[in-house]
Structure formats: C-alpha cells, structure tokens
Protein backbone atom coordinates (compact mmCIF):
# COMPACT_ATOMS: atom_id res chain seq x y z
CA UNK A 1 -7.35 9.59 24.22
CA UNK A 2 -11.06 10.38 23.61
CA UNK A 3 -14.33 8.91 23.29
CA UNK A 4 -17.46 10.12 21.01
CA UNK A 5 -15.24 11.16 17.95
CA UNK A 6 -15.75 9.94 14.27
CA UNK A 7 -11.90 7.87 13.85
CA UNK A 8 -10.85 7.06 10.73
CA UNK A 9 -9.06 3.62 10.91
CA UNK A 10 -8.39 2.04 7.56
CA UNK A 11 -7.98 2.95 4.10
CA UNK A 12 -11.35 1.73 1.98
CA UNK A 13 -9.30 -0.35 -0.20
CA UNK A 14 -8.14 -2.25 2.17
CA UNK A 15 -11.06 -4.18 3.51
CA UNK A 16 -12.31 -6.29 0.86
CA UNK A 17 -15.34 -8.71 1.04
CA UNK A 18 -14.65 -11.99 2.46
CA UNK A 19 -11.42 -11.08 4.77
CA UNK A 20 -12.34 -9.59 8.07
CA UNK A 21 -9.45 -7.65 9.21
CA UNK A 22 -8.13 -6.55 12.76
CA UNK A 23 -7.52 -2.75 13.82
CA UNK A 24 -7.03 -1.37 16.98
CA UNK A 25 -7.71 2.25 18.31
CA UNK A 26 -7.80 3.88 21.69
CA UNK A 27 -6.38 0.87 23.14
CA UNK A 28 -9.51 -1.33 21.96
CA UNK A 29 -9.45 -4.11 19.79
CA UNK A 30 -11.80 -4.03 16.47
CA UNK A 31 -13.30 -6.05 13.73
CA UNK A 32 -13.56 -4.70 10.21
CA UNK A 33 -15.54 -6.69 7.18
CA UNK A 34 -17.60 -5.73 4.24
CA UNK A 35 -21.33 -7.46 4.13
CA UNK A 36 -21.33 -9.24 0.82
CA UNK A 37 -25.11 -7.90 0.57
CA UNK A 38 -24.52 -4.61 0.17
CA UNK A 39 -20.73 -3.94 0.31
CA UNK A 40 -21.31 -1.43 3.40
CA UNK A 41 -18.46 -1.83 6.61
CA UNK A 42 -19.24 -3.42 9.64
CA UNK A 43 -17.46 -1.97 12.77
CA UNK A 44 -17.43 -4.20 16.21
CA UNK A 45 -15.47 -5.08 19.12
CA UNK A 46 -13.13 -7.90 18.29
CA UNK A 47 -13.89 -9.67 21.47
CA UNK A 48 -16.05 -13.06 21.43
CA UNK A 49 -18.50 -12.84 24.48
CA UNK A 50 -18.31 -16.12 24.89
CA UNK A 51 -14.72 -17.03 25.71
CA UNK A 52 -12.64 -14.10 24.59
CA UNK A 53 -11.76 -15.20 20.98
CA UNK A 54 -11.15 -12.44 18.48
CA UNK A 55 -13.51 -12.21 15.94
CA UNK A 56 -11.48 -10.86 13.38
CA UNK A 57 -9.73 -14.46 13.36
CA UNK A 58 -13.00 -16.08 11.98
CA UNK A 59 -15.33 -16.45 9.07
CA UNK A 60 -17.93 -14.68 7.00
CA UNK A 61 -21.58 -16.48 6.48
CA UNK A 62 -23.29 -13.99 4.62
CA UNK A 63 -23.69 -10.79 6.54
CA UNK A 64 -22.35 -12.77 9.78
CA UNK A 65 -19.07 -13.30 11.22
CA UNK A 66 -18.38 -16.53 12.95
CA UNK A 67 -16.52 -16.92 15.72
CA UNK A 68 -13.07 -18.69 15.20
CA UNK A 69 -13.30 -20.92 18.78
CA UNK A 70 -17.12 -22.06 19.14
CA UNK A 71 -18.69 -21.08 15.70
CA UNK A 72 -20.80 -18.46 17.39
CA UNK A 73 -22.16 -16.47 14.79
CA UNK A 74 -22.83 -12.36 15.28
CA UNK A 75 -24.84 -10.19 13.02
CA UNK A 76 -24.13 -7.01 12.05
CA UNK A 77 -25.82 -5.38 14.48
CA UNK A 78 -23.14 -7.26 16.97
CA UNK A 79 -25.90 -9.47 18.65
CA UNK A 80 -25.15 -13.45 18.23
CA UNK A 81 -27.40 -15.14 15.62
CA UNK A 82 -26.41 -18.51 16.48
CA UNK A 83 -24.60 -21.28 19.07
CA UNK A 84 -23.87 -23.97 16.75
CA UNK A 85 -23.41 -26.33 20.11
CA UNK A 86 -27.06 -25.19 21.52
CA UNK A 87 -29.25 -24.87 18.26
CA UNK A 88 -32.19 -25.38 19.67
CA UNK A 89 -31.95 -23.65 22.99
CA UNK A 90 -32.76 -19.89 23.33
CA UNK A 91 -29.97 -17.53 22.72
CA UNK A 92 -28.98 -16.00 25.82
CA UNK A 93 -29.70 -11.75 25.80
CA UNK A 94 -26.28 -11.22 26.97
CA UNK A 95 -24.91 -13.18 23.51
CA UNK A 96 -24.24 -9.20 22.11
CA UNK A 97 -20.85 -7.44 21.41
CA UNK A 98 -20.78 -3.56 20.70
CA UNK A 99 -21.28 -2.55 16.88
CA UNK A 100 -20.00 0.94 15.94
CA UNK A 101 -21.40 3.44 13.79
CA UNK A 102 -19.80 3.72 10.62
CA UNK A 103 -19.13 5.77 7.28
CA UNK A 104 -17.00 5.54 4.42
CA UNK A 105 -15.58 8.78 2.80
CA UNK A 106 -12.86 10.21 1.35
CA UNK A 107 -11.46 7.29 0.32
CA UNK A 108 -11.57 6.33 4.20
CA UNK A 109 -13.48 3.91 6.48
CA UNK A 110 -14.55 6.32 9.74
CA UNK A 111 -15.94 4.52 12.96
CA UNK A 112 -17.85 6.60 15.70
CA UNK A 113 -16.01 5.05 19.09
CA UNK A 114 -18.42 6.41 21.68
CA UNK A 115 -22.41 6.12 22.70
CA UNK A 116 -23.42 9.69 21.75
CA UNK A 117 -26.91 9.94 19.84
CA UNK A 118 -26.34 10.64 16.01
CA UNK A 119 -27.18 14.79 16.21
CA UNK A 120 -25.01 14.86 19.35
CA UNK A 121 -21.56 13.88 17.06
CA UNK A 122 -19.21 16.01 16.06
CA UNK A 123 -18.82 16.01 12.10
CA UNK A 124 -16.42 14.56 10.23
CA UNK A 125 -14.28 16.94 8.66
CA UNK A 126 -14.93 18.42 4.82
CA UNK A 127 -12.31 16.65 2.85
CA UNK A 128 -13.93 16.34 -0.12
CA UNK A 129 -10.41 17.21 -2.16
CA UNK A 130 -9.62 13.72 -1.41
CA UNK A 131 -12.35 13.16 -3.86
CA UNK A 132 -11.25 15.45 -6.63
CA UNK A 133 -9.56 13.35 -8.98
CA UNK A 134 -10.20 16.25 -12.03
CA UNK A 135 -7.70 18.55 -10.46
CA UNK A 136 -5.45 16.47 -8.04
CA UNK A 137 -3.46 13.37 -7.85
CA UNK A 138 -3.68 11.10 -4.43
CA UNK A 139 -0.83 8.57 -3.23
CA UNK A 140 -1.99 6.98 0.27
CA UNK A 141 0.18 5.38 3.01
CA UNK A 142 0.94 4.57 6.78
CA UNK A 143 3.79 5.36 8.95
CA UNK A 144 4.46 3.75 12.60
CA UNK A 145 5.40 6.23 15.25
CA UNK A 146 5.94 4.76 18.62
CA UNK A 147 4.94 8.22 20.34
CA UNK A 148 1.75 9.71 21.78
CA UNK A 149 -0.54 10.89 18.68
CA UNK A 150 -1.21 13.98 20.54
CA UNK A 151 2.67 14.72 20.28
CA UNK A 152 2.56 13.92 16.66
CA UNK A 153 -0.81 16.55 15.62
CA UNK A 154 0.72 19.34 17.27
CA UNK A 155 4.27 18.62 15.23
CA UNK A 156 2.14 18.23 12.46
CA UNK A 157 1.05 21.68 12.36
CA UNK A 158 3.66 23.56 14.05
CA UNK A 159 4.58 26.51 11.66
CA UNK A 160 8.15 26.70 13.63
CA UNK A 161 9.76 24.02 13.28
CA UNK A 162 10.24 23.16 9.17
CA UNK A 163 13.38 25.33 9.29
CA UNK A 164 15.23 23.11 11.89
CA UNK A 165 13.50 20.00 11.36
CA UNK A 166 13.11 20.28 8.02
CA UNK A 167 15.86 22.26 6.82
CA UNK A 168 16.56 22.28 2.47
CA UNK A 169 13.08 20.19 2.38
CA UNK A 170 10.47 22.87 3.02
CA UNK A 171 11.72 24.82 5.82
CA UNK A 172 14.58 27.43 5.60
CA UNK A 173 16.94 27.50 7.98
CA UNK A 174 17.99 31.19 6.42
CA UNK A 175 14.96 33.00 7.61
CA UNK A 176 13.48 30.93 10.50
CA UNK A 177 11.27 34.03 11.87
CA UNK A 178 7.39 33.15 11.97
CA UNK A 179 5.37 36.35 10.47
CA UNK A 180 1.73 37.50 11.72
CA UNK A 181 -0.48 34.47 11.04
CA UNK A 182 -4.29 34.29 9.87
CA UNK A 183 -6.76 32.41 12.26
CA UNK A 184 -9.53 30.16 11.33
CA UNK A 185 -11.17 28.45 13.77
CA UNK A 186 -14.55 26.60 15.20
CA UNK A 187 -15.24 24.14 18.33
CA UNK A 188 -13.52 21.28 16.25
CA UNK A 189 -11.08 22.69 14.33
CA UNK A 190 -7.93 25.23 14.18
CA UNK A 191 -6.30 26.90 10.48
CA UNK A 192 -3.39 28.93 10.29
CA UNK A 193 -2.32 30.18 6.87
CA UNK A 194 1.03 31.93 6.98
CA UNK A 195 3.88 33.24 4.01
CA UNK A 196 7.17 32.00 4.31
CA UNK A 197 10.41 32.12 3.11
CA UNK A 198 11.12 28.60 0.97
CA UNK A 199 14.42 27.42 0.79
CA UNK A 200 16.37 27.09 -2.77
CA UNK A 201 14.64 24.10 -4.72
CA UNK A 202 17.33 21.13 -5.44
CA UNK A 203 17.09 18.68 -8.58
CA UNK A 204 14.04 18.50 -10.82
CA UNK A 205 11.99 20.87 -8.90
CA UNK A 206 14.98 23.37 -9.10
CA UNK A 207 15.36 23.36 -12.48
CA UNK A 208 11.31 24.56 -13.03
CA UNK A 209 10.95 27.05 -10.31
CA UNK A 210 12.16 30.15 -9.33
CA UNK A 211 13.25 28.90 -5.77
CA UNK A 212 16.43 27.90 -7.63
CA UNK A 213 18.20 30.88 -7.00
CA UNK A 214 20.46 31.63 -3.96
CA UNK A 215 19.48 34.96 -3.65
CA UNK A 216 16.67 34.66 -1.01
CA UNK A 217 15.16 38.44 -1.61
CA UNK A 218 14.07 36.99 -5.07
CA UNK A 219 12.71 33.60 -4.07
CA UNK A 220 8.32 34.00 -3.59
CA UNK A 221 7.06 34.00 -0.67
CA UNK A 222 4.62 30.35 -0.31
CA UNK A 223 1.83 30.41 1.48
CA UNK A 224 1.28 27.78 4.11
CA UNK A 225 -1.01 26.92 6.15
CA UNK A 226 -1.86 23.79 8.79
CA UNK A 227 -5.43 22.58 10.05
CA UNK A 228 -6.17 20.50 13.03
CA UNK A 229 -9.58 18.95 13.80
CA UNK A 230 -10.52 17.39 16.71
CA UNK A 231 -9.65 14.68 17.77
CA UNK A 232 -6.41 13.53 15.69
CA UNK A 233 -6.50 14.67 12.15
CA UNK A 234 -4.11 17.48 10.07
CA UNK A 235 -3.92 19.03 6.95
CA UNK A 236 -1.31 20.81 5.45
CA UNK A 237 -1.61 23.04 2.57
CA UNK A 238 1.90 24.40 0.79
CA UNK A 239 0.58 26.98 -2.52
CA UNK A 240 4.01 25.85 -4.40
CA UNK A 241 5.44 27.49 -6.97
CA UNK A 242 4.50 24.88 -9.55
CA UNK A 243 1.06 23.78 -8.23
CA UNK A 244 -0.44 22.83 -4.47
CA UNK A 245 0.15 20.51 -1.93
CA UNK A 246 -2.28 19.21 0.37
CA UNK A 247 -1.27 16.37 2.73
CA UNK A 248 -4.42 14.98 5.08
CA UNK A 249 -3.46 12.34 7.89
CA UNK A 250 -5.34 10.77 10.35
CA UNK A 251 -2.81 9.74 13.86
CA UNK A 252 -5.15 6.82 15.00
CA UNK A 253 -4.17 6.50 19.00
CA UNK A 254 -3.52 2.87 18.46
CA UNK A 255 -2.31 2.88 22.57
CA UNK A 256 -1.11 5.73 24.91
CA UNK A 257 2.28 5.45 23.18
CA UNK A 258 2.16 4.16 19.99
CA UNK A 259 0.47 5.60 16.50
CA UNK A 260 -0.40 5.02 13.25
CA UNK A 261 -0.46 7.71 10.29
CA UNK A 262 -2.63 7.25 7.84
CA UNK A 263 -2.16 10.04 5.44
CA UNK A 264 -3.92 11.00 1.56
CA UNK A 265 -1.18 13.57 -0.69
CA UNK A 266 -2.81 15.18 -3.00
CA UNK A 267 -0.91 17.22 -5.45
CA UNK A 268 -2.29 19.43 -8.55
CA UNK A 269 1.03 18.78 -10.88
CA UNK A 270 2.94 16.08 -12.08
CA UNK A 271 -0.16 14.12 -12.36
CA UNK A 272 1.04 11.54 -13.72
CA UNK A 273 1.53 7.70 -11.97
CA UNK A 274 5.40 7.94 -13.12
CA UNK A 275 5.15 10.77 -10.11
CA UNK A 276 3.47 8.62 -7.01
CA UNK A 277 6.47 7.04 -5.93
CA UNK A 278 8.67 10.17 -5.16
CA UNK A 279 5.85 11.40 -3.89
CA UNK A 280 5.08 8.71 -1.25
CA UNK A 281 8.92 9.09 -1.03
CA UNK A 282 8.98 12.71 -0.02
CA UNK A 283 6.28 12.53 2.58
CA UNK A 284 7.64 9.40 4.22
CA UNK A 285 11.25 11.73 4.65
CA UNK A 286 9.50 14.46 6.25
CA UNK A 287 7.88 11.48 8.88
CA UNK A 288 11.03 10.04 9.11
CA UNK A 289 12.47 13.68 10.16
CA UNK A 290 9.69 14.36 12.43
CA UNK A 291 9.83 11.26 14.55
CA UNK A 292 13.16 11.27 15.05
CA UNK A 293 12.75 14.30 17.15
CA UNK A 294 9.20 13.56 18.36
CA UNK A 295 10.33 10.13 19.31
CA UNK A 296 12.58 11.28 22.03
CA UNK A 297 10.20 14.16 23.87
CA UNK A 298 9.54 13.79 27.10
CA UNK A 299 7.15 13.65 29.07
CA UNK A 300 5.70 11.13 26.55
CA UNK A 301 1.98 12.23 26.84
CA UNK A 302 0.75 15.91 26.91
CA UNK A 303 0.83 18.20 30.03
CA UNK A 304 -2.58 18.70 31.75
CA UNK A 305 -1.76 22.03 32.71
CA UNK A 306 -0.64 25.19 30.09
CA UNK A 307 1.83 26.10 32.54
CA UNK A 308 3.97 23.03 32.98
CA UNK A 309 5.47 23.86 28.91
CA UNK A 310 6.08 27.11 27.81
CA UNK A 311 4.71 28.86 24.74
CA UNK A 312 5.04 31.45 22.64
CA UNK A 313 2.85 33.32 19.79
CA UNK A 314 3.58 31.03 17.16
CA UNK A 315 2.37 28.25 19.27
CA UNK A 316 -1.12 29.80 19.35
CA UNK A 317 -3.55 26.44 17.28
CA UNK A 318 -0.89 23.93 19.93
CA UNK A 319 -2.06 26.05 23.18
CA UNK A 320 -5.95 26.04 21.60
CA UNK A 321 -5.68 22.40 21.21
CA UNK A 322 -4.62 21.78 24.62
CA UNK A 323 -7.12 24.07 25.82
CA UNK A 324 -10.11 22.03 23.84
CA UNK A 325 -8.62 18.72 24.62
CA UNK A 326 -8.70 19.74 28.43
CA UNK A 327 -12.44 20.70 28.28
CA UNK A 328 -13.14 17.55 26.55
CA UNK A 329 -11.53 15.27 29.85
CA UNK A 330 -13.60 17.91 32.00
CA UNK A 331 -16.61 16.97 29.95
CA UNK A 332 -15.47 12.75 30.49
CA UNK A 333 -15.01 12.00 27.47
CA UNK A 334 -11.61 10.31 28.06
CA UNK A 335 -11.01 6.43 27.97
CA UNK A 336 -9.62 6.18 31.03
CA UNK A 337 -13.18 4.97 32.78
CA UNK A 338 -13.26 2.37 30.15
CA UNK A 339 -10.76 0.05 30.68
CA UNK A 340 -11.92 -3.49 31.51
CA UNK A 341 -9.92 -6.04 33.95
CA UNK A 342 -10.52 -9.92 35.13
CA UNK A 343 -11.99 -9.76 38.47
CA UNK A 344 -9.89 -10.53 41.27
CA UNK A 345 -7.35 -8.55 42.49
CA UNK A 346 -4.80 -11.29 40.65
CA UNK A 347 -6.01 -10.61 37.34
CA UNK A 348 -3.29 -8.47 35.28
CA UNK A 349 -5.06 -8.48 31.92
CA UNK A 350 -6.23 -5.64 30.70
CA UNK A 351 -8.80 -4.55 27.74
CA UNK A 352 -10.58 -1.58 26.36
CA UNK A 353 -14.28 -1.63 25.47
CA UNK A 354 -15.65 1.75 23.98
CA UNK A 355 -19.40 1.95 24.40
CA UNK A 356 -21.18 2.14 22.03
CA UNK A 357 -24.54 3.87 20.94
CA UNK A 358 -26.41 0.17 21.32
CA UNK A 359 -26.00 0.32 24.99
CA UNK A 360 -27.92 3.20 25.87
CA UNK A 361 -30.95 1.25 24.34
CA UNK A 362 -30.32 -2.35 25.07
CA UNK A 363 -29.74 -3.34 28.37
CA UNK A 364 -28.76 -6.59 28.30
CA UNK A 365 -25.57 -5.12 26.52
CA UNK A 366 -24.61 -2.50 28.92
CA UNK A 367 -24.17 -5.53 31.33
CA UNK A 368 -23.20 -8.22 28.65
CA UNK A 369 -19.54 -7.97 30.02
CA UNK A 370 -18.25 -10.46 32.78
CA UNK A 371 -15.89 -7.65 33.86
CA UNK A 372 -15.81 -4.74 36.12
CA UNK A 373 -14.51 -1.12 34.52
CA UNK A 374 -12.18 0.65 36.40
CA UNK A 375 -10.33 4.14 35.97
CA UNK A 376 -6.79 4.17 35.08
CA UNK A 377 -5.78 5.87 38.46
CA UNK A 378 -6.86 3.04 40.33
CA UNK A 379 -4.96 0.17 37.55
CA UNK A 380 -1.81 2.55 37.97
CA UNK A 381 -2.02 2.78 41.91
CA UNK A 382 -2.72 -0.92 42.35
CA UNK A 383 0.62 -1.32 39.89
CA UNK A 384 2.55 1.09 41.95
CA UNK A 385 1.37 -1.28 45.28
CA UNK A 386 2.37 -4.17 43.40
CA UNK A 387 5.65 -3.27 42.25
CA UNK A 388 6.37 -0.72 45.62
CA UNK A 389 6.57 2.07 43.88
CA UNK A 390 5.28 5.64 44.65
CA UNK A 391 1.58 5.59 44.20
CA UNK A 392 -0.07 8.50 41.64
CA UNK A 393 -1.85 9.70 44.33
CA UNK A 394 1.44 10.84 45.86
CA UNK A 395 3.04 12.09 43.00
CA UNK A 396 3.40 16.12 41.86
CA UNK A 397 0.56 17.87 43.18
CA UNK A 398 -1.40 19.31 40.90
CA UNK A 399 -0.63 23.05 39.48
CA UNK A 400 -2.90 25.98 38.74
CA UNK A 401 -3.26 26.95 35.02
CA UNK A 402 -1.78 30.05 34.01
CA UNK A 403 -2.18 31.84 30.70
CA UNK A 404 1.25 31.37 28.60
CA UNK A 405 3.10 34.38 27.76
CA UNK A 406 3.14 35.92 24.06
CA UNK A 407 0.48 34.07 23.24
CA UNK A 408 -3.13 35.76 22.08
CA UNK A 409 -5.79 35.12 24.66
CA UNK A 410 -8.91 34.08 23.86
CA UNK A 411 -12.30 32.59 25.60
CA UNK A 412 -12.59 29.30 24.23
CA UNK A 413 -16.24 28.09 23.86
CA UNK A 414 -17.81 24.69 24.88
CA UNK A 415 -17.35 22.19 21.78
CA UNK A 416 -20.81 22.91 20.19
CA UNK A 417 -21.68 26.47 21.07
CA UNK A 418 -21.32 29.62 18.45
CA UNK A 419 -17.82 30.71 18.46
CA UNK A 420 -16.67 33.98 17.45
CA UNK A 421 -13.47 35.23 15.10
CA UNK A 422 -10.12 35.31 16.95
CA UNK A 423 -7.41 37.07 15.09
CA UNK A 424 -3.27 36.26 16.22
C-alpha cells in the first residue's frame, strides 16, 4: 500500500452535514464531515490525542468536531480548539491530529494520504465523464472483496481473462485469443484498447443487436479497452453495439487483505431510471465472478520480484504496474514505516497514522504522538519470536529480477519525468 496518492474514499452523497462518518484506508482510521459554513469535506485521523477515542463517534459545533470521551473540540485544520475540563488553561501544542488534503470531484470525495507539498502530487485522474449527465447515465455502488486491492486492479484490466471468467457475459469463450493491442501510457497511468470477439447477446440486448446471431464471423468486432492509474483506480471502456460502457472504480486498500470497490457505470443508452437497477445488477455479477477467482489466489499480496509469476504479452499494463509500484517502495513511499504501536515490548495494538502535509511545518505535530513508529519487518519478526515461528529475516532469500518472456520491454521512467510512446 502507498503513501502520497490522491484516494478516493466515499461517494459525495454520502457525507451529509451534521453526521461525521468513519472510513478507513491503508490500514488508518479516518474522519469524514461536511463544515456547515461552507459545505466543503474535512479529512482527519479518527484518533483523539487525548485518550484514543474516535472522533468520528462525536459531535459537530459549527466547523468543529467534538470529541465523544472528553468533549475536546478539533478544528478543521485538526488542531484542538478547546478542553472543556481546562477552559482556562493554555491548550497544550501537542493537542493536534493530522488533517488531510482534500477535493471533491466526480461525484467523489478524494483525500491526499501523504505529506508531499501540493506541486509535488500526482493528479487525480481526468474523469470528467462522470460529470456528463447530457450524454450518459451513472448508477454508483460498493462491493466487499476480502483480497489484496492490488490483486483486484490488475483483474480489473486484464484483457485475458473475460472469456473464462466471464464467459456468455462479455467474454467469449469461442475465440479466447488476445490480438495486437494499442498502448497508452504516462508515469501514472496504463490504456490498452483492443477488438474482440463478443459473445452472442441473450434476452433484451439480443433481440436489438446484431450479436444475436450464432454465427461468430458475422458478429462486430467491440472495441475494448482498460485503464489503470496509479495507485488503485480502473476504467473500462466496452464501444457496444448499442451505445458505450464506461465503468470507473476506485479499490480503496481498506487493510493488506481486504477492499472496497467503489465504482461509477456510466452508460450512453437506455437512459432511463427504469434501466439503473439491471445495471447495478450486471456490474455487481461480473464482481461477483471476479472474486470468486481472485478470492482464492495465492500468495495473497503481489510478488516483489517479476520473476517469481510468469507473464506473457497480453500481460504487458500488469508487468508495467508491478514495475511502477516497485519503484514507488524503492522511492519509500510504502506504509510499512508508518505503523504505530504502544510502547513496551507487551503492547500488541497496532495503528496506522499517514503523515500528513501539516507535519512538515508544525512541529509540535510531527511529535504529537505518544507512540514510537516501527517498520512492518520488525512487528512481523517480533510476532514470529512470540509465536516461535520462523522469523522474515530467515525466510526465501531474495531473487534477482529478470525480464518476463513474451512480454515488450521497455525503460520505465521515474514517476514524474517525460516518458516516451511504447507500442505492444
């Protein structure tokens, strides 16, 4: 899981002024509420300073949310405002819990989970479609997976699979072969638009299309094509017959092994509200297909090295993203150095606190926590010592990459330099 990305986490609609509501991404704990001001979102950790309590559990007072336990109140800006039991003492400087950046777009509320300056950020993605109500119609929903979201982007744009998968739905088990592909690609992103064969169309959608017929030579060829974007969003675009189909979802990393999709369908016919609820219905069976199968990959979590899974040219935007995503933990922008246990070498609690811009300019934050971070190798070797178990540091050694065969080689630039065209 990574740090200093834009996440989108909840669905605008569903955090409404006066309710503060409780997400959680990267393994960290937030607070979501609308100022009744101005209406704008207010992101912060969901952790009191004071004694643990979750904030999300408490009260608005104007632009502040109070504190469930001790009617602490914090501004927006995450620094406390008030100790009702100490009114007229100072307020400590430590009395501060991180704030995250935030935007609201595309129908979406997106919070920046890292301490990078504003120009340093990498963008949220265009999906300004979302916004087209003129020419498309949008049904929203969320799906549980309990598998690593990484697992579940690289399914979700996997031109191979639909046929065995997905088989009568969208993928054709008749003609499974993936043809040359087209390449789109930048230091965030990865597009591959492809023609393939549909299957024959079934009830309603049968009776208006030419994919009715059996005779596959005759059927048109759809174009398809999948987008992934850095670090846990898809697209997929289907050109059907009868209009397009473009299916956005965010897989917010809610832990290491579980994940929630968040996804916008937008579709150019049958605009109509009589149409949402097959809709919703037809994306939820496609989930419901995928995670059966994604459920029960192993390992869980994605290989560090290329070599330890094999791949093959149609694999080409999974074996970029791994490539990008390895960079990124090069460049330390994993979580793993944020995780946040009691001290003592009893304490078995464990938290996640995300940095957050704030602490690069106020002190008194950066050391606001009565907690010491530690890496993830160290929690999982003082586990193994714990339970006598083989420590990570004696488990596989480590293997050299190696470039996967049938699969294009290219020089993948730093996230943020100029990158050139790559064709498959």
């Amino acid at each position: 899981m990574f740090k200093n990305f834009w996440y989108g986490v909840e669905f605008s609609h569903d955090v409404k002024v006066g309710s503060p509501k409780k997400v959680k991404v990267l393994g960290q704990q937030l607070v979501l509420y609308r100022k009744p001001s101005d209406g704008k979102v207010v992101a912060m950790s969901d952790l009191c300073v004071h004694r643990g309590a979750a904030l999300s559990s408490g009260t608005l007072k104007g632009d502040c949310i109070v504190c469930p336990y001790h009617g602490w109140e914090y501004g927006p800006d995450g620094a406390v405002q008030k100790i009702p039991a100490h009114p007229d003492k100072g307020l400590p400087r430590k009395a501060r819990v991180d704030a995250y950046p935030v935007q609201e777009k595309y129908k979406m509320i997106w919070v920046f989970m890292g301490d990078l300056p504003e120009e340093e950020r990498p963008p949220i993605p265009d999906w300004s479609a979302v916004d087209d109500t003129e020419n498309y119609r949008a049904v929203t929903g969320s799906f549980l997976w309990h598998s690593n979201y990484e697992r579940i982007l690289e399914n979700g744009v996997d031109v191979a699979h639909p046929p065995f998968v997905h088989g009568g739905v969208f993928g054709n088990i008749e003609k499974p072969e993936v043809p040359d592909f087209e390449v789109e690609e930048s230091p965030w992103h990865c597009k591959i638009s492809v023609k393939l064969n549909p299957p024959a169309s079934k009830g309603l959608w049968g009776a208006i299309t030419p994919n009715r017929t059996k005779d596959l030579s005759k059927r048109p060829l759809v174009p398809v094509s999948t987008t992934w974007w850095l670090p846990n969003m898809i697209l997929l675009e289907v050109d059907t017959p009868i209009g397009a189909l473009k299916i956005y979802d965010v897989n917010i990393p809610i832990d290491e092994e579980t994940t929630l999709v968040k996804y916008i369908a937008l579709r150019s016919f049958f605009k109509g509200a009589w149409a949402d609820r097959d809709a919703r219905r037809r994306v939820v069976k496609v989930l419901k297909e995928d995670r059966t199968v994604i459920d029960t990959v192993r390992p869980e979590l994605l290989p560090f090295d290329l070599s330890d899974e094999l791949h093959v040219k149609s694999d080409y935007n999974c074996v970029l993203y791994r490539r990008r995503r390895k960079e990124l933990l090069e460049m330390g922008w994993g979580v793993e150095g944020n995780t946040i246990v009691g001290e003592g070498t009893s304490a078995r609690v464990e938290a996640r606190v995300i940095p957050s811009p704030a602490r690069k300019e106020i002190p008194e934050l950066a050391s606001a926590w009565n907690f010491k971070e530690v890496r993830s190798r160290q929690l999982l070797e003082s586990e193994a010592v714990r339970r006598g178990t083989t420590p990570l540091t004696q488990a596989t050694p480590h293997i050299p990459d190696e470039e996967p065969e049938s699969v294009p080689t290219t020089k993948v630039p730093a996230p943020g330099t100029d990158n050139k065209e790559v064709s498959a």
